[in-house]
Protein backbone atom coordinates (compact mmCIF):
# COMPACT_ATOMS: atom_id res chain seq x y z
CA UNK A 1 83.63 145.71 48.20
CA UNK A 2 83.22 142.30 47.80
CA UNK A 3 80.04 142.36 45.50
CA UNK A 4 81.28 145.69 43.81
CA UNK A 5 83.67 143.92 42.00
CA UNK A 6 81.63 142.12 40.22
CA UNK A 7 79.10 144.47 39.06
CA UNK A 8 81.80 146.96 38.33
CA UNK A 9 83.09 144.13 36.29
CA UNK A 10 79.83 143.26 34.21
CA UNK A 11 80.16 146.33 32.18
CA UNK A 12 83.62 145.85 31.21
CA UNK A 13 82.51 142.09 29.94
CA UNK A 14 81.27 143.24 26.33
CA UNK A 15 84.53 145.12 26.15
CA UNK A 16 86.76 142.19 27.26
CA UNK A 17 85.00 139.24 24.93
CA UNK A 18 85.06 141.52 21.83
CA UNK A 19 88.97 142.78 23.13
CA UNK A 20 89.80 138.83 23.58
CA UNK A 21 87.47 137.30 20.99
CA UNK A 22 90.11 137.04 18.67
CA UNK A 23 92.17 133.98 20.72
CA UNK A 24 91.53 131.82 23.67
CA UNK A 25 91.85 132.70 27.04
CA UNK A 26 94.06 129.46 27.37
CA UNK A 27 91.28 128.24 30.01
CA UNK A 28 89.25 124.88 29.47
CA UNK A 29 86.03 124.74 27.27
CA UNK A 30 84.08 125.28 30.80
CA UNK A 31 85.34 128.64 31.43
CA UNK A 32 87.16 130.33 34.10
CA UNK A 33 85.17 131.36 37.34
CA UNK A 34 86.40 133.51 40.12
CA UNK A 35 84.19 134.85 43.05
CA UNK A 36 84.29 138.09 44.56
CA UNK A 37 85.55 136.74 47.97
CA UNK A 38 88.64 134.64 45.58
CA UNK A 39 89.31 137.98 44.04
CA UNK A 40 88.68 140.08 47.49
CA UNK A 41 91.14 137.51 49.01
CA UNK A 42 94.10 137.38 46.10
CA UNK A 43 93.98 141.34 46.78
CA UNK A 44 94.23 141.87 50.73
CA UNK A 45 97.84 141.86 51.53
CA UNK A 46 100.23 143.92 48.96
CA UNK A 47 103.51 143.95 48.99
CA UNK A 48 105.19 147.49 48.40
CA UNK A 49 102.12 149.10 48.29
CA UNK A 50 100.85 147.17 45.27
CA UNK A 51 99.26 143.56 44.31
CA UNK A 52 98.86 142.34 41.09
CA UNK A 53 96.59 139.28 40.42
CA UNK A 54 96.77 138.00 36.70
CA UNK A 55 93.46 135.80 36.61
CA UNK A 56 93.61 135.04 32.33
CA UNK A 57 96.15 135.11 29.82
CA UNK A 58 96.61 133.92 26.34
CA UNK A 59 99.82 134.59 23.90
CA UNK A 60 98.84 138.20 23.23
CA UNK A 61 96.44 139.36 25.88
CA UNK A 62 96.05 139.33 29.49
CA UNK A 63 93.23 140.26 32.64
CA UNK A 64 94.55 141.73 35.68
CA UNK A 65 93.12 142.62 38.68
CA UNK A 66 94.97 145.09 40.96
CA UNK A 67 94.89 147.11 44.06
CA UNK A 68 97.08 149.47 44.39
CA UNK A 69 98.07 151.83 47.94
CA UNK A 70 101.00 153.89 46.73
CA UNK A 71 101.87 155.83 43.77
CA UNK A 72 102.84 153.29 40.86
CA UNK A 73 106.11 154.23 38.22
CA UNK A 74 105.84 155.23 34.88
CA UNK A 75 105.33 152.82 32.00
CA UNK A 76 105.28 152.19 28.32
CA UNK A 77 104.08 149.13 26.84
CA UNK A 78 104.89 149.65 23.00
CA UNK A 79 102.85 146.47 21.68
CA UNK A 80 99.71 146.51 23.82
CA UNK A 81 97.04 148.71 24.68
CA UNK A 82 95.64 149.07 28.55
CA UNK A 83 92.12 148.90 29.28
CA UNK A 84 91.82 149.82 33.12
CA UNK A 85 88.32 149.57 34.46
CA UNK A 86 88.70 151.25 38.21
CA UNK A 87 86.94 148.89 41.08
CA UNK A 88 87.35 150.79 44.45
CA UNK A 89 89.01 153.73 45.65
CA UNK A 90 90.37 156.85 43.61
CA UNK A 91 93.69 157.41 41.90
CA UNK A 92 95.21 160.15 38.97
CA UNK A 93 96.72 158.34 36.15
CA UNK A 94 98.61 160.27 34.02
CA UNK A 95 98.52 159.43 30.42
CA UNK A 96 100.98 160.73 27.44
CA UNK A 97 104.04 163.29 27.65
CA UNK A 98 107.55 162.43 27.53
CA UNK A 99 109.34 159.88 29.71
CA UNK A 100 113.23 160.20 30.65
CA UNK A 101 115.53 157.77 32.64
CA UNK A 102 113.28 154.78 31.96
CA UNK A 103 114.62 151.24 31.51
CA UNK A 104 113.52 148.31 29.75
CA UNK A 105 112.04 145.56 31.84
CA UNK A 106 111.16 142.97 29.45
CA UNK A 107 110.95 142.97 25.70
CA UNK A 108 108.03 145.93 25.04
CA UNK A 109 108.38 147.23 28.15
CA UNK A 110 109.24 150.30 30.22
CA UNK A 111 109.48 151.18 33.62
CA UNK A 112 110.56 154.00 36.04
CA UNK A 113 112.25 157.59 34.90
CA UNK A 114 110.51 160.69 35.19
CA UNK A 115 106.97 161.81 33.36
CA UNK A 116 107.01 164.86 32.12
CA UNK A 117 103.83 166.47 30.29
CA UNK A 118 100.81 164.30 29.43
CA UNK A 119 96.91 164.70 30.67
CA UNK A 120 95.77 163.64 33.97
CA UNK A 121 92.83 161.49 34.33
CA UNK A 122 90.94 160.94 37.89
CA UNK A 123 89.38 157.70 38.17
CA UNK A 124 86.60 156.96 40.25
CA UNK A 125 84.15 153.37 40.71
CA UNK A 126 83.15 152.81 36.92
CA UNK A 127 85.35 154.54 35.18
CA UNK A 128 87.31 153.42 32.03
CA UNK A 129 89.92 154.22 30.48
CA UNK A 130 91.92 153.52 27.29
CA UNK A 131 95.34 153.62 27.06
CA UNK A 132 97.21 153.60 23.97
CA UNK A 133 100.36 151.19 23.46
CA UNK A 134 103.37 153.73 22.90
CA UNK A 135 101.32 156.06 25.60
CA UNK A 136 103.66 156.50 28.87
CA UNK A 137 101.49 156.03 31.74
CA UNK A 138 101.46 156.13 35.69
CA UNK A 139 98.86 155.68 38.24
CA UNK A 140 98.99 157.79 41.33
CA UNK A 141 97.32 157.35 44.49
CA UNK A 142 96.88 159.36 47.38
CA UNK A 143 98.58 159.03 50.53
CA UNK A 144 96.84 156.50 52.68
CA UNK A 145 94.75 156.02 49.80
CA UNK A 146 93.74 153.00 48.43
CA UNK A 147 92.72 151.98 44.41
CA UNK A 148 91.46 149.08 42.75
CA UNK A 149 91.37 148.42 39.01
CA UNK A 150 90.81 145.85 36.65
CA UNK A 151 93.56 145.92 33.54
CA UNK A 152 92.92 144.07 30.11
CA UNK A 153 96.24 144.25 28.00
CA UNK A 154 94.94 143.64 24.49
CA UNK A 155 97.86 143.53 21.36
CA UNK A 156 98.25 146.45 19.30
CA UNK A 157 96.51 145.41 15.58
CA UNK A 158 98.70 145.74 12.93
């Protein structure tokens, strides 16, 4: 797993500098580094079935790395988009539909309620997909199952 990560990752490079390119990732000129045992390590213990790891930010966008062992709830993110790059393991996300009996979580965002509708997606080592901001969302994994993603939230262009 440990070297997967980061050749899964090299593909989804391009696709993060041009997503990123046009701010800073509020790192120092000498870039950022993180090593597939740092990352392996940051992801071993979850708590509720999930861990999140943000590992660069700016004003607008974000990196995540995540690893996920239990279905995750719905949410809508109205002003950013989700790139998720999947790592390890399977999961079904469920993209688009209608959402009821969600609440807001933090200015833009949207969490829980019921999904209703929408396409399913299953995501295997390499895939990618692109998620829409405004695009209810929710990543499902099977029991005893186990899924590991990368997630770049990029702002919505105007």
């Amino acid at each position: 797993m440990h070297t997967t990560i980061i050749r899964a990752m090299g593909p989804v490079l391009l696709l993060l500098m041009v997503s990123l390119a046009h701010g800073s990732l509020g790192t120092s000129m000498q870039g950022q580094y993180f090593s597939s045992a740092d990352i392996a390590s940051q992801l071993a213990h979850t708590v509720d079935g999930q861990v999140f790891k943000e590992v660069a930010k700016n004003p607008e966008s974000s990196v995540i790395i995540s690893r996920r062992e239990k279905t995750g709830d719905v949410e809508v993110h109205s002003v950013v988009d989700d790139v998720i790059f999947a790592e390890a393991g399977h999961a079904t996300v469920t993209v688009g539909g209608q959402v009821t009996g969600n609440h807001q979580t933090e200015p833009n965002e949207w969490r829980g309620g019921e999904q209703s509708g929408g396409r399913d997606y299953s995501l295997a080592p390499g895939d990618l997909l692109l998620i829409p901001a405004g695009s209810p969302h929710r990543v499902a994994v099977a029991p005893n199952g186990s899924f590991t993603y990368l997630i770049v939230k990029t702002p919505v262009r105007q």
